[in-house]
N, C-alpha and C. Protein backbone atom coordinates (compact mmCIF):
# COMPACT_ATOMS: atom_id res chain seq x y z
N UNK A 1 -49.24 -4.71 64.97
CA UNK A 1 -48.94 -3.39 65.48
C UNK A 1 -50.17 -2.51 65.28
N UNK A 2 -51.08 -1.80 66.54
CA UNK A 2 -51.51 -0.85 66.27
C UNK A 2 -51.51 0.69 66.83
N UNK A 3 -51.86 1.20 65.10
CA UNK A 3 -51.38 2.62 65.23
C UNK A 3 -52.03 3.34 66.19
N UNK A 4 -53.59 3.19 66.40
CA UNK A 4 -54.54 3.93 67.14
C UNK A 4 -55.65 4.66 66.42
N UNK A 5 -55.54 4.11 65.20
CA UNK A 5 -56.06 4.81 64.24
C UNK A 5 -57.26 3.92 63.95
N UNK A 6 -58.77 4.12 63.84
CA UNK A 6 -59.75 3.15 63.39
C UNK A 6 -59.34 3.21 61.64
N UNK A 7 -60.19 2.96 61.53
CA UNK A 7 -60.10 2.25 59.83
C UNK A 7 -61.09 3.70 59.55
N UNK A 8 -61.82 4.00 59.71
CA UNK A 8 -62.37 5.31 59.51
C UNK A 8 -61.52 6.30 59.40
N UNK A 9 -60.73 6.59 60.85
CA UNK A 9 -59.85 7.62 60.85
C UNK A 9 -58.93 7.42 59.76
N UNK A 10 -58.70 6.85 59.76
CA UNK A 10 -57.28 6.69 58.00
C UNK A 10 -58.15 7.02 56.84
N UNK A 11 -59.14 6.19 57.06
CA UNK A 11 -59.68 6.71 55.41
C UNK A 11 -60.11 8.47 55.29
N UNK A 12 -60.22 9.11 56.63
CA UNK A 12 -60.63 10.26 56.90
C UNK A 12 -59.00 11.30 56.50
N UNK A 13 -57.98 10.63 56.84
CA UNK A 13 -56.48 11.19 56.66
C UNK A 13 -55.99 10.65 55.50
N UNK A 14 -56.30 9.99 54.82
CA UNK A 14 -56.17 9.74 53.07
C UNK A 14 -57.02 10.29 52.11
N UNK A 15 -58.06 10.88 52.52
CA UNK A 15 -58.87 11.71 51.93
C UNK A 15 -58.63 13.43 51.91
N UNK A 16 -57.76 13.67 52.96
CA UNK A 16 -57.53 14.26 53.18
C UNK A 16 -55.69 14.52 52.37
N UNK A 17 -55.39 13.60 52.77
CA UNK A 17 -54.17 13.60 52.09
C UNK A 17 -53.84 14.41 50.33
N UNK A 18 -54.97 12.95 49.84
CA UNK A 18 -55.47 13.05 48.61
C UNK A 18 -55.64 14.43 47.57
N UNK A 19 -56.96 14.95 49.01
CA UNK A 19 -57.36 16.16 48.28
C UNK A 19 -56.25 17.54 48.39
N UNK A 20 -55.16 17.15 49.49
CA UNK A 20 -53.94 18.32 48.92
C UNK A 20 -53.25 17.97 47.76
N UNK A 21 -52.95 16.50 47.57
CA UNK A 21 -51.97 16.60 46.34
C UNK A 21 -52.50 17.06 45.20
N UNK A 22 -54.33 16.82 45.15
CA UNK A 22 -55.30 16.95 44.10
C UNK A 22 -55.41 18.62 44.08
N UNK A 23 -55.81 19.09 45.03
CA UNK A 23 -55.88 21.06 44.95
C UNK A 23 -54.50 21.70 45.06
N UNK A 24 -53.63 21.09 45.83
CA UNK A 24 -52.48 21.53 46.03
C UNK A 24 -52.90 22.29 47.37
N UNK A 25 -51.64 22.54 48.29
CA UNK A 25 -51.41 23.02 49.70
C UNK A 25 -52.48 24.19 50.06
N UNK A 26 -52.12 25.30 49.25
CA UNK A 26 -52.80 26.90 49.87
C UNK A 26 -54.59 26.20 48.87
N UNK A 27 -55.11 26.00 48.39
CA UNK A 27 -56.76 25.48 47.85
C UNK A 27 -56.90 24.45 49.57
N UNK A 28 -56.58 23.64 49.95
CA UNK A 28 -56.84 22.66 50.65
C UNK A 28 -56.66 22.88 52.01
N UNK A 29 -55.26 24.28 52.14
CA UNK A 29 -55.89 24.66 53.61
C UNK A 29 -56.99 25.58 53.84
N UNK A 30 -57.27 26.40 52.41
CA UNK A 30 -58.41 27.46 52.49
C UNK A 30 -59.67 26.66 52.70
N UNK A 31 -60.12 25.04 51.90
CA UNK A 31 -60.98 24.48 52.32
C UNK A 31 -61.13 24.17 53.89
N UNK A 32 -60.12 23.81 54.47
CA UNK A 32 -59.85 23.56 55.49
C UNK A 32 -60.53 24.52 57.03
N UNK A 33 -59.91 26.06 56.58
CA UNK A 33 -60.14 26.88 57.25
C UNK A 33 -61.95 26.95 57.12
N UNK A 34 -62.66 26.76 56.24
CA UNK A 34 -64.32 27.14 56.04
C UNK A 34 -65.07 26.41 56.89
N UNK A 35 -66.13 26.71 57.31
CA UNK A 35 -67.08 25.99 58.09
C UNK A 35 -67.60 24.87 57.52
N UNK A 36 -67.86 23.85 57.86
CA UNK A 36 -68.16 22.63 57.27
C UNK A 36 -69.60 22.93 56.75
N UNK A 37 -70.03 22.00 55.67
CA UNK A 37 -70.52 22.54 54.63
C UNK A 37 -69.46 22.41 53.32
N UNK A 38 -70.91 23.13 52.30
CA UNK A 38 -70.38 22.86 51.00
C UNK A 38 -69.29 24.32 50.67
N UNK A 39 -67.66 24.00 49.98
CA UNK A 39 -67.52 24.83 50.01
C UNK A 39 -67.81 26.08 49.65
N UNK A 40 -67.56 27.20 50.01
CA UNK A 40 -68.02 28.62 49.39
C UNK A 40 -69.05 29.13 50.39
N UNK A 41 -69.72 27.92 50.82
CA UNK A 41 -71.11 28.73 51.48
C UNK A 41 -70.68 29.17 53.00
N UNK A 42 -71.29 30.65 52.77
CA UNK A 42 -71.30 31.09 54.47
C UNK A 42 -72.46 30.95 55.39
N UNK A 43 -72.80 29.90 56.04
CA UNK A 43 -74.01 29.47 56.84
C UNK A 43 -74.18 30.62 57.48
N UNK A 44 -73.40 31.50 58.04
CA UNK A 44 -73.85 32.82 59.12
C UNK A 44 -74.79 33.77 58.34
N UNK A 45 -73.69 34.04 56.96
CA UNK A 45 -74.59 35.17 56.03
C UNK A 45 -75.70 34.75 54.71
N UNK A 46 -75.81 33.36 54.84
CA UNK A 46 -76.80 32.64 53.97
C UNK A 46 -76.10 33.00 52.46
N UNK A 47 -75.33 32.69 52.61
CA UNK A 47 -74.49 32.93 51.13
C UNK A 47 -74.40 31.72 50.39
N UNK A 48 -74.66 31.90 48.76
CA UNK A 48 -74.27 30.67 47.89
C UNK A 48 -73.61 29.90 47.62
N UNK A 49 -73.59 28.91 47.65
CA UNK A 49 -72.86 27.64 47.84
C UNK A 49 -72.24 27.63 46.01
N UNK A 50 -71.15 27.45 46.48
CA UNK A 50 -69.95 27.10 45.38
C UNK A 50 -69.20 25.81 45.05
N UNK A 51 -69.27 24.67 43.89
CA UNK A 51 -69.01 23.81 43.72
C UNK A 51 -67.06 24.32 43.69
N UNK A 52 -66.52 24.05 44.18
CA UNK A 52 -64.75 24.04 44.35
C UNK A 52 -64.59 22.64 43.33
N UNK A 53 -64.97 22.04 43.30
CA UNK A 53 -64.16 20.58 42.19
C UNK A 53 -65.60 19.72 41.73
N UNK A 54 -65.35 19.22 40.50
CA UNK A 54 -66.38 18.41 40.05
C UNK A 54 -65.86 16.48 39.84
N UNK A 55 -66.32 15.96 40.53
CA UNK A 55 -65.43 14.65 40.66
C UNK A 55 -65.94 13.38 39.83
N UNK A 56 -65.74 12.74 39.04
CA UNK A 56 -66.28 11.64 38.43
C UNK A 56 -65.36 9.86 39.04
N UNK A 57 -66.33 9.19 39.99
CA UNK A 57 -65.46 8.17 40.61
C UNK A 57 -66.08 7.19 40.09
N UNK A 58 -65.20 6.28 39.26
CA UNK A 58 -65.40 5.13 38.58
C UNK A 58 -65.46 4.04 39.36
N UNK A 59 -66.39 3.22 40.09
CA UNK A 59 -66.04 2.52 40.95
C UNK A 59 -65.58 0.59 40.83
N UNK A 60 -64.99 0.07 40.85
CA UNK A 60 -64.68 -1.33 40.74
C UNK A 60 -65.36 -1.70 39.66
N UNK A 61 -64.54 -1.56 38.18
CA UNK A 61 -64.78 -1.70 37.55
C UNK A 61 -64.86 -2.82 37.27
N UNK A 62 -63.99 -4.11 37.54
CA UNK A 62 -63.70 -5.17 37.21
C UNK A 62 -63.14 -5.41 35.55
N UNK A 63 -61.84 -5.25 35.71
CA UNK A 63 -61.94 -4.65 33.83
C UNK A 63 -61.24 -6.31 33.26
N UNK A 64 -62.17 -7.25 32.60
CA UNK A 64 -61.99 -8.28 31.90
C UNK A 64 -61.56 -8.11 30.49
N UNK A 65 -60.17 -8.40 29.85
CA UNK A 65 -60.47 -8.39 28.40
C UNK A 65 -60.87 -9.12 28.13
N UNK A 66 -61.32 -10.32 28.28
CA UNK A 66 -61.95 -11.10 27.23
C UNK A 66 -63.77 -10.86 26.74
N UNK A 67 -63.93 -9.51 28.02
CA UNK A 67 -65.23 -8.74 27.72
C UNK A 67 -65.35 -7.65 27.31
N UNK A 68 -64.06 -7.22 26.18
CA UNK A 68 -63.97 -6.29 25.38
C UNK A 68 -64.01 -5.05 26.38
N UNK A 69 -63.18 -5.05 27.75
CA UNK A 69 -63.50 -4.37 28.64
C UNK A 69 -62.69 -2.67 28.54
N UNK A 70 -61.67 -3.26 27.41
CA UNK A 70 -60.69 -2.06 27.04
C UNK A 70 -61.42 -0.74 26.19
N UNK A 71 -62.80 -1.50 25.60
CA UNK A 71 -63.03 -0.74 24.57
C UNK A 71 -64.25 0.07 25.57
N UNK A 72 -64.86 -0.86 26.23
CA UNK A 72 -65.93 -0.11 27.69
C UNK A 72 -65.16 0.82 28.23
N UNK A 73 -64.23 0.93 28.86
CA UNK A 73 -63.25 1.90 29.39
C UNK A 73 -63.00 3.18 28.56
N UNK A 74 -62.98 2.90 27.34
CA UNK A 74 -62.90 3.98 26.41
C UNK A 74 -64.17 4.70 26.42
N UNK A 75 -64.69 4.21 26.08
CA UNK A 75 -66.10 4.58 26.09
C UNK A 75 -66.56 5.30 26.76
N UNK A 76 -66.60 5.02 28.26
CA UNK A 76 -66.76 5.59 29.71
C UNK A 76 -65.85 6.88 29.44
N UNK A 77 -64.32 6.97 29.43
CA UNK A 77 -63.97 8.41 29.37
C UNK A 77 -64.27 8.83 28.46
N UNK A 78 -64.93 8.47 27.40
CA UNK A 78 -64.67 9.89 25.89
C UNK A 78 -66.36 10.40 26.57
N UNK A 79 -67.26 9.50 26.92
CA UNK A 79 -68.37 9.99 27.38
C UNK A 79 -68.48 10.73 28.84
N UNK A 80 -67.30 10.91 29.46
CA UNK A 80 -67.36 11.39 30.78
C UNK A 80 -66.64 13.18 29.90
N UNK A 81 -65.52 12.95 29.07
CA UNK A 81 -64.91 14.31 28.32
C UNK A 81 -66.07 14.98 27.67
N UNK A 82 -67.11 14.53 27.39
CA UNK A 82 -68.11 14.67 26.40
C UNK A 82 -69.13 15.66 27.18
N UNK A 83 -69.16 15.58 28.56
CA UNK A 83 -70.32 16.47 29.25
C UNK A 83 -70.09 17.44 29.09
N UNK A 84 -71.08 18.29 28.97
CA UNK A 84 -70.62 19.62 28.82
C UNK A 84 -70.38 20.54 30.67
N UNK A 85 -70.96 19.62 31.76
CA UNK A 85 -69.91 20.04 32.39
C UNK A 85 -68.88 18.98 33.30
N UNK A 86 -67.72 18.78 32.47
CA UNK A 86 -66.80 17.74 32.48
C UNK A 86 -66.04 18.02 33.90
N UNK A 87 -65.66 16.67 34.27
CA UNK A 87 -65.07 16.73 35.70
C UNK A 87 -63.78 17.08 35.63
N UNK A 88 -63.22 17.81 36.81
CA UNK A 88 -61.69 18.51 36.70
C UNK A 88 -61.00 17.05 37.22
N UNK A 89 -61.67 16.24 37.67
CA UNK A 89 -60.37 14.75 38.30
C UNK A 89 -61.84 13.65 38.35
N UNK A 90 -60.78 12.11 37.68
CA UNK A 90 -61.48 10.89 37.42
C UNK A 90 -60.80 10.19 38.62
N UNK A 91 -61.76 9.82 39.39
CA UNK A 91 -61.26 8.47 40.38
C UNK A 91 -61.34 6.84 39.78
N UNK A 92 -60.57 5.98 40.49
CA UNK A 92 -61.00 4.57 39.86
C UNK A 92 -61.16 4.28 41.43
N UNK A 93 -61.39 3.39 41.29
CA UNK A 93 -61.64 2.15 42.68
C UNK A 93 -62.00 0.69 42.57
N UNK A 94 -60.95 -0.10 43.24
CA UNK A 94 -61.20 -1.18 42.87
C UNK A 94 -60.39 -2.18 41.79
C-alpha cells in the first residue's frame, strides 16, 4: 500500500510531529508561523538569532553489556548534565 508519501516527506512529518509533543502546541505553531531560518531571527530587520531548544542526539549507540556498555551510558549522561550549557531534550537513535 502506498501512502504518497516519499520517505523524506514522513521523516519531514515526524519531525514535525515530534517537535509539538517536545515544545507543546502554541511554542511549535509560533515556530511554525517564523520565516525559515534560525528561530528568533528576523531576516527583514537583521535581528538576532535566538537558540529556542538545545538538543543532545545520541546516535546508534549499539549498547553491548558484555562491553560494560551500561556504565558508558552513564557516563555519557552525567557528562552531557555536567555542561554548563546542558541540553533541554536527549535524543537516542538506533
Amino acid at each position: 500500500m502506498n501512502s504518497g508519501l516519499s520517505r523524506r516527506e514522513l521523516l519531514k512529518v515526524g519531525a514535525i510531529v515530534g517537535a509539538g509533543l517536545a515544545l507543546g502546541p502554541r511554542a511549535l505553531a509560533e515556530a511554525l508561523r517564523r520565516p525559515r531560518g534560525l528561530a528568533g531571527a528576523d531576516p527583514q530587520a537583521g535581528g538576532a538569532r535566538k537558540r529556542v531548544l538545545r538538543l543532545a542526539h545520541m546516535t546508534d549507540m549499539h549498547i553491548q553489556p558484555e562491553r560494560a556498555a551500561f556504565e558508558g551510558v552513564a557516563k555519557c549522561l552525567a557528562n552531557l548534565q555536567a555542561l554548563d550549557d546542558k541540553p533541554e531534550m536527549i535524543l537516542t537513535g538506533g
